[in-house]
N, C-alpha and C. Protein backbone atom coordinates (compact mmCIF):
# COMPACT_ATOMS: atom_id res chain seq x y z
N UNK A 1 -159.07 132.68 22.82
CA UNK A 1 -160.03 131.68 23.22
C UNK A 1 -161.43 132.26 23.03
N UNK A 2 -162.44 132.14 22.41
CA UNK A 2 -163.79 131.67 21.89
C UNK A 2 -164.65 131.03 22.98
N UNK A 3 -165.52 131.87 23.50
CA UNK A 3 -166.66 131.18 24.50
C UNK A 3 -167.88 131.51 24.12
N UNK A 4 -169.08 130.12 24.19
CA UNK A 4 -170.41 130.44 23.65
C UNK A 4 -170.81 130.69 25.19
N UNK A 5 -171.82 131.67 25.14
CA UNK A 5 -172.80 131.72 26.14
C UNK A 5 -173.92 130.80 26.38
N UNK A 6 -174.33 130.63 27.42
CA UNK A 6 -175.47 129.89 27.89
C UNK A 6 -176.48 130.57 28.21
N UNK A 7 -177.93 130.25 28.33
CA UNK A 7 -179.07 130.54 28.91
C UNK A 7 -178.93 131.31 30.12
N UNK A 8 -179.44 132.57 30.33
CA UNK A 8 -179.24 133.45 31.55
C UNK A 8 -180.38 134.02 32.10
N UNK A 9 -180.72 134.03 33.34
CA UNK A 9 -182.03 134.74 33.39
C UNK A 9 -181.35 136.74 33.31
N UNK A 10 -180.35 136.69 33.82
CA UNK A 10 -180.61 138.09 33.54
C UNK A 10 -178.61 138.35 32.90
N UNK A 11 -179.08 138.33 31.04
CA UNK A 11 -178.02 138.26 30.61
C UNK A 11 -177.48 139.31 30.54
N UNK A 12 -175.75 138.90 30.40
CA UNK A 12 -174.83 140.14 30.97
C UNK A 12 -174.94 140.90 29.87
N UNK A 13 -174.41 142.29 29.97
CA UNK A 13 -174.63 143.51 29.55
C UNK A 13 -173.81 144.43 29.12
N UNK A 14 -173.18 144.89 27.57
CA UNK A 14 -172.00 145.67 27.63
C UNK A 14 -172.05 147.20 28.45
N UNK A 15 -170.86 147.45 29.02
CA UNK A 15 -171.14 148.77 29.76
C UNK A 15 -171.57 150.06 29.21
N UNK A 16 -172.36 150.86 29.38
CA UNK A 16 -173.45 151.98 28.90
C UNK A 16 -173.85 151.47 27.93
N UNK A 17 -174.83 150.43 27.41
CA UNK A 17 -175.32 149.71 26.33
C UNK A 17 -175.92 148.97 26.62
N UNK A 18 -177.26 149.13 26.32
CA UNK A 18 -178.77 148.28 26.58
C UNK A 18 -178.43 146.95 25.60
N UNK A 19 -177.80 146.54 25.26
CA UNK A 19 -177.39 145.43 24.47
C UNK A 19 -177.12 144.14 24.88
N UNK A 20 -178.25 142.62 25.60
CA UNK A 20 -177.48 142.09 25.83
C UNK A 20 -176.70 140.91 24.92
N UNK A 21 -175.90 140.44 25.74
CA UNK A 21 -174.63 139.47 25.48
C UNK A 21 -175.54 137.91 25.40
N UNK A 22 -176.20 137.61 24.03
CA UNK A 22 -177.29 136.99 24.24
C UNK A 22 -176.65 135.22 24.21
N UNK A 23 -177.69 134.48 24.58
CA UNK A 23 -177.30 132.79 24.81
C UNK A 23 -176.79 132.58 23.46
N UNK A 24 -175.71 132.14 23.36
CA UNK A 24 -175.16 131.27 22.14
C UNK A 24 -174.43 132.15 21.19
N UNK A 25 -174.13 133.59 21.73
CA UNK A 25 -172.71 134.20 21.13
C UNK A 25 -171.76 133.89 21.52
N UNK A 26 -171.07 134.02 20.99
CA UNK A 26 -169.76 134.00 21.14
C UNK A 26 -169.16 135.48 21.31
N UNK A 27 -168.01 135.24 22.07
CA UNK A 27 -167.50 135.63 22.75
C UNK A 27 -165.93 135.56 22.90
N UNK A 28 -165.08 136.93 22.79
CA UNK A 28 -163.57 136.19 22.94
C UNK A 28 -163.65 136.76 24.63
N UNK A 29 -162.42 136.62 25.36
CA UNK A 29 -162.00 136.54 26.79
C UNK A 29 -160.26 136.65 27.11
N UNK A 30 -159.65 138.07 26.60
CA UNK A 30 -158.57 137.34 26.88
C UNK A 30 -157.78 138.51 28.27
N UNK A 31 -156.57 138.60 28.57
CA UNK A 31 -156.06 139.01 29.69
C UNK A 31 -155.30 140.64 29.34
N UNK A 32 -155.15 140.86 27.76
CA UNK A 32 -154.84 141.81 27.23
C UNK A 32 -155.78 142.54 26.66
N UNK A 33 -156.17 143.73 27.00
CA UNK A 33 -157.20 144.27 26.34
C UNK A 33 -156.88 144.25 24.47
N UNK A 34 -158.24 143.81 23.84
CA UNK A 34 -157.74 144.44 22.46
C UNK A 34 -158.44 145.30 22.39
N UNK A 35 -158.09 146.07 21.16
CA UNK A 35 -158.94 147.57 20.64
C UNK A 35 -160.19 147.34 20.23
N UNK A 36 -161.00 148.40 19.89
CA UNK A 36 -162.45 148.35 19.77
C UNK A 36 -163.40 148.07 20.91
N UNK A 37 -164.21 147.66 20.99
CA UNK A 37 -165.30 147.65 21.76
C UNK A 37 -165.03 146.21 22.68
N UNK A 38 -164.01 146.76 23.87
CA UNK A 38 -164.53 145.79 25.17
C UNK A 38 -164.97 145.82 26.34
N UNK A 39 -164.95 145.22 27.28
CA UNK A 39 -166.00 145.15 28.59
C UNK A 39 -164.94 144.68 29.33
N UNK A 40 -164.66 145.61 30.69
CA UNK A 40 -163.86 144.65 32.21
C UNK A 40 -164.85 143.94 32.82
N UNK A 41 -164.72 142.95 32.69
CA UNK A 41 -166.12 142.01 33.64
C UNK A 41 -164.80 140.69 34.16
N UNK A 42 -165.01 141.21 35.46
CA UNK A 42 -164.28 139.76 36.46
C UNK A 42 -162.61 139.52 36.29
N UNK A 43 -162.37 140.70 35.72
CA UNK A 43 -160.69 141.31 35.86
C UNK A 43 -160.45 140.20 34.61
N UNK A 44 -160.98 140.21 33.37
CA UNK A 44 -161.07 139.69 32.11
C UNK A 44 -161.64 140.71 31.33
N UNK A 45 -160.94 141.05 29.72
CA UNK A 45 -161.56 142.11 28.88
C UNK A 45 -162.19 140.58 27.71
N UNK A 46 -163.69 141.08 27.49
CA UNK A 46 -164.56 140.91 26.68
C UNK A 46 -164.63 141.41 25.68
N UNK A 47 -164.20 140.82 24.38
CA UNK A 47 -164.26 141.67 22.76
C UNK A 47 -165.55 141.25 22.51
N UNK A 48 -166.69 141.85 22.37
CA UNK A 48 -167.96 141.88 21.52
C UNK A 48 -167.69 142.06 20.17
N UNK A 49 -167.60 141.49 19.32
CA UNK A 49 -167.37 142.17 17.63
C UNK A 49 -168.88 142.74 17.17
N UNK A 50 -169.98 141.73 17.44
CA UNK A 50 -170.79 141.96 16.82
C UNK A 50 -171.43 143.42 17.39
N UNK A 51 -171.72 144.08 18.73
CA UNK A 51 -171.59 145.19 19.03
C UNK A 51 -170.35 146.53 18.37
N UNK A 52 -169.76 146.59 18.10
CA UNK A 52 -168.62 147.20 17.61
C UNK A 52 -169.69 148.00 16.52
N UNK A 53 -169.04 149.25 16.83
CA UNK A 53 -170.26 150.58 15.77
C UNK A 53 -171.24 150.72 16.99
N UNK A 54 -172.11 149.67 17.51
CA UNK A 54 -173.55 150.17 18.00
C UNK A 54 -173.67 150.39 19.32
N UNK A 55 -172.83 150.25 20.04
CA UNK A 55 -172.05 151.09 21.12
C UNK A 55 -171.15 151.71 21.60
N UNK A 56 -171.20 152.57 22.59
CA UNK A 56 -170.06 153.74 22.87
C UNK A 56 -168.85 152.72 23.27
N UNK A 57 -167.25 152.61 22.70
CA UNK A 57 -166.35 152.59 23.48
C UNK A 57 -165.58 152.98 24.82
N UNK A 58 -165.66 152.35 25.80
CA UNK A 58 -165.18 152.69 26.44
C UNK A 58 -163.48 153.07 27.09
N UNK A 59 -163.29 152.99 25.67
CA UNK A 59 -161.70 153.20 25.50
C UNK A 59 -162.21 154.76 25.12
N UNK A 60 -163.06 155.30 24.55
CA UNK A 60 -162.79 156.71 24.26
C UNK A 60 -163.70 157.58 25.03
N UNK A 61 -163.83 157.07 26.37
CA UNK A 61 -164.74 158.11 27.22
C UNK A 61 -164.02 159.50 27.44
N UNK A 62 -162.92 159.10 27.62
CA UNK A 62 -162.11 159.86 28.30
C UNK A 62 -161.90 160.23 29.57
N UNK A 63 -160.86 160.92 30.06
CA UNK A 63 -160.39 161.38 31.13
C UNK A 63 -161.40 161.81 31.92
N UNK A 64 -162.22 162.80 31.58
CA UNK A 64 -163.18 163.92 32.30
C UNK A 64 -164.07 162.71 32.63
N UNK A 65 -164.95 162.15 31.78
CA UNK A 65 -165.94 160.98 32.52
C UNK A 65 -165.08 160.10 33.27
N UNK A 66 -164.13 159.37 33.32
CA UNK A 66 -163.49 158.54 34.70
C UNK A 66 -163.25 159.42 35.55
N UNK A 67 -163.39 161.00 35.30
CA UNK A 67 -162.90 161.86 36.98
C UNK A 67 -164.27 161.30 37.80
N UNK A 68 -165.35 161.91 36.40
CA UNK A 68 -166.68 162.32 37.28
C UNK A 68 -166.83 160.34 37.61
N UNK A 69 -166.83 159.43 37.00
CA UNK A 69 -167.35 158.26 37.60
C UNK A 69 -166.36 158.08 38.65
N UNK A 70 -165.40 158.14 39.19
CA UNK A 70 -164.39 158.29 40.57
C UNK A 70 -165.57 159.21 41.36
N UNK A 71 -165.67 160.41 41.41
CA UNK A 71 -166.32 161.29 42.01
C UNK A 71 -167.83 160.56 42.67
N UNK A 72 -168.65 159.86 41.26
CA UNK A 72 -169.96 159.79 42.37
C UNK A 72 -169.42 158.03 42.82
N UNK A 73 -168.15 157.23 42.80
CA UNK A 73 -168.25 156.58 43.28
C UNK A 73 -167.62 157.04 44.93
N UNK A 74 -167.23 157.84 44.87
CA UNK A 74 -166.52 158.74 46.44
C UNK A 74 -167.77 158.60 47.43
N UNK A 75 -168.72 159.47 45.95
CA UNK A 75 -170.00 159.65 46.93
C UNK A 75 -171.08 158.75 47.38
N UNK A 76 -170.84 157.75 46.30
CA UNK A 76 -171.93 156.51 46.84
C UNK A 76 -171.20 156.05 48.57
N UNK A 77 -169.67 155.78 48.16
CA UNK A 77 -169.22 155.19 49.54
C UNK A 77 -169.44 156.11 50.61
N UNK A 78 -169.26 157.31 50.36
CA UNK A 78 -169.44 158.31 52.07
C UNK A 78 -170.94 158.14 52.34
N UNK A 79 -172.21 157.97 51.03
CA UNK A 79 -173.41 157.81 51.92
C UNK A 79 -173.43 156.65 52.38
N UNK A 80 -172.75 155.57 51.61
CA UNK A 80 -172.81 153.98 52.31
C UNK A 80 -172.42 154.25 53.95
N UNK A 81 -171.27 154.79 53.75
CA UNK A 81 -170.56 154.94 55.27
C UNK A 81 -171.47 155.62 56.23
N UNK A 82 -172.14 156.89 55.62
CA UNK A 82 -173.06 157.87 56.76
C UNK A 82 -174.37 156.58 57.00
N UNK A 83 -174.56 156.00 55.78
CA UNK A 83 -175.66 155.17 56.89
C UNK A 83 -175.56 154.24 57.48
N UNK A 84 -174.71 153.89 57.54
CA UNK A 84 -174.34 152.53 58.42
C UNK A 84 -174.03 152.45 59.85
């Protein structure tokens, strides 16, 4: 399935990529990730084609960066928790 975007004041954004997802692309949306360059946004994977090359995959971060992004999300929640 094929979705055009609409007018956004603050349009969505592929992950680590200043790139946005501008009014009137298109867009696939489906429930199976495919390969190349997609986005988890709203427990749905986002295929960008036209991004594909001009941003990092996040299929090939690897292991070591999801430890460390687990890690400072540990730490955002224990300061959430200490200040509350």
């Amino acid at each position: 399935m094929f979705i055009q975007t609409r007018t956004a004041r603050h349009p969505r954004r592929c992950d680590d990529c200043p790139t946005p997802i501008l009014a009137g692309e298109r867009y696939q949306v489906t429930t199976i990730p495919p390969r190349g360059h997609d986005l988890l946004s709203f427990d749905t994977w986002v295929r960008l084609s036209r991004h594909a090359g001009d941003c990092p995959d996040p299929a090939e971060r690897g292991a070591a960066a999801d430890a460390y992004l687990a890690h400072l999300r540990t730490r955002v929640d224990a300061l959430t928790i200490g200040s509350a």
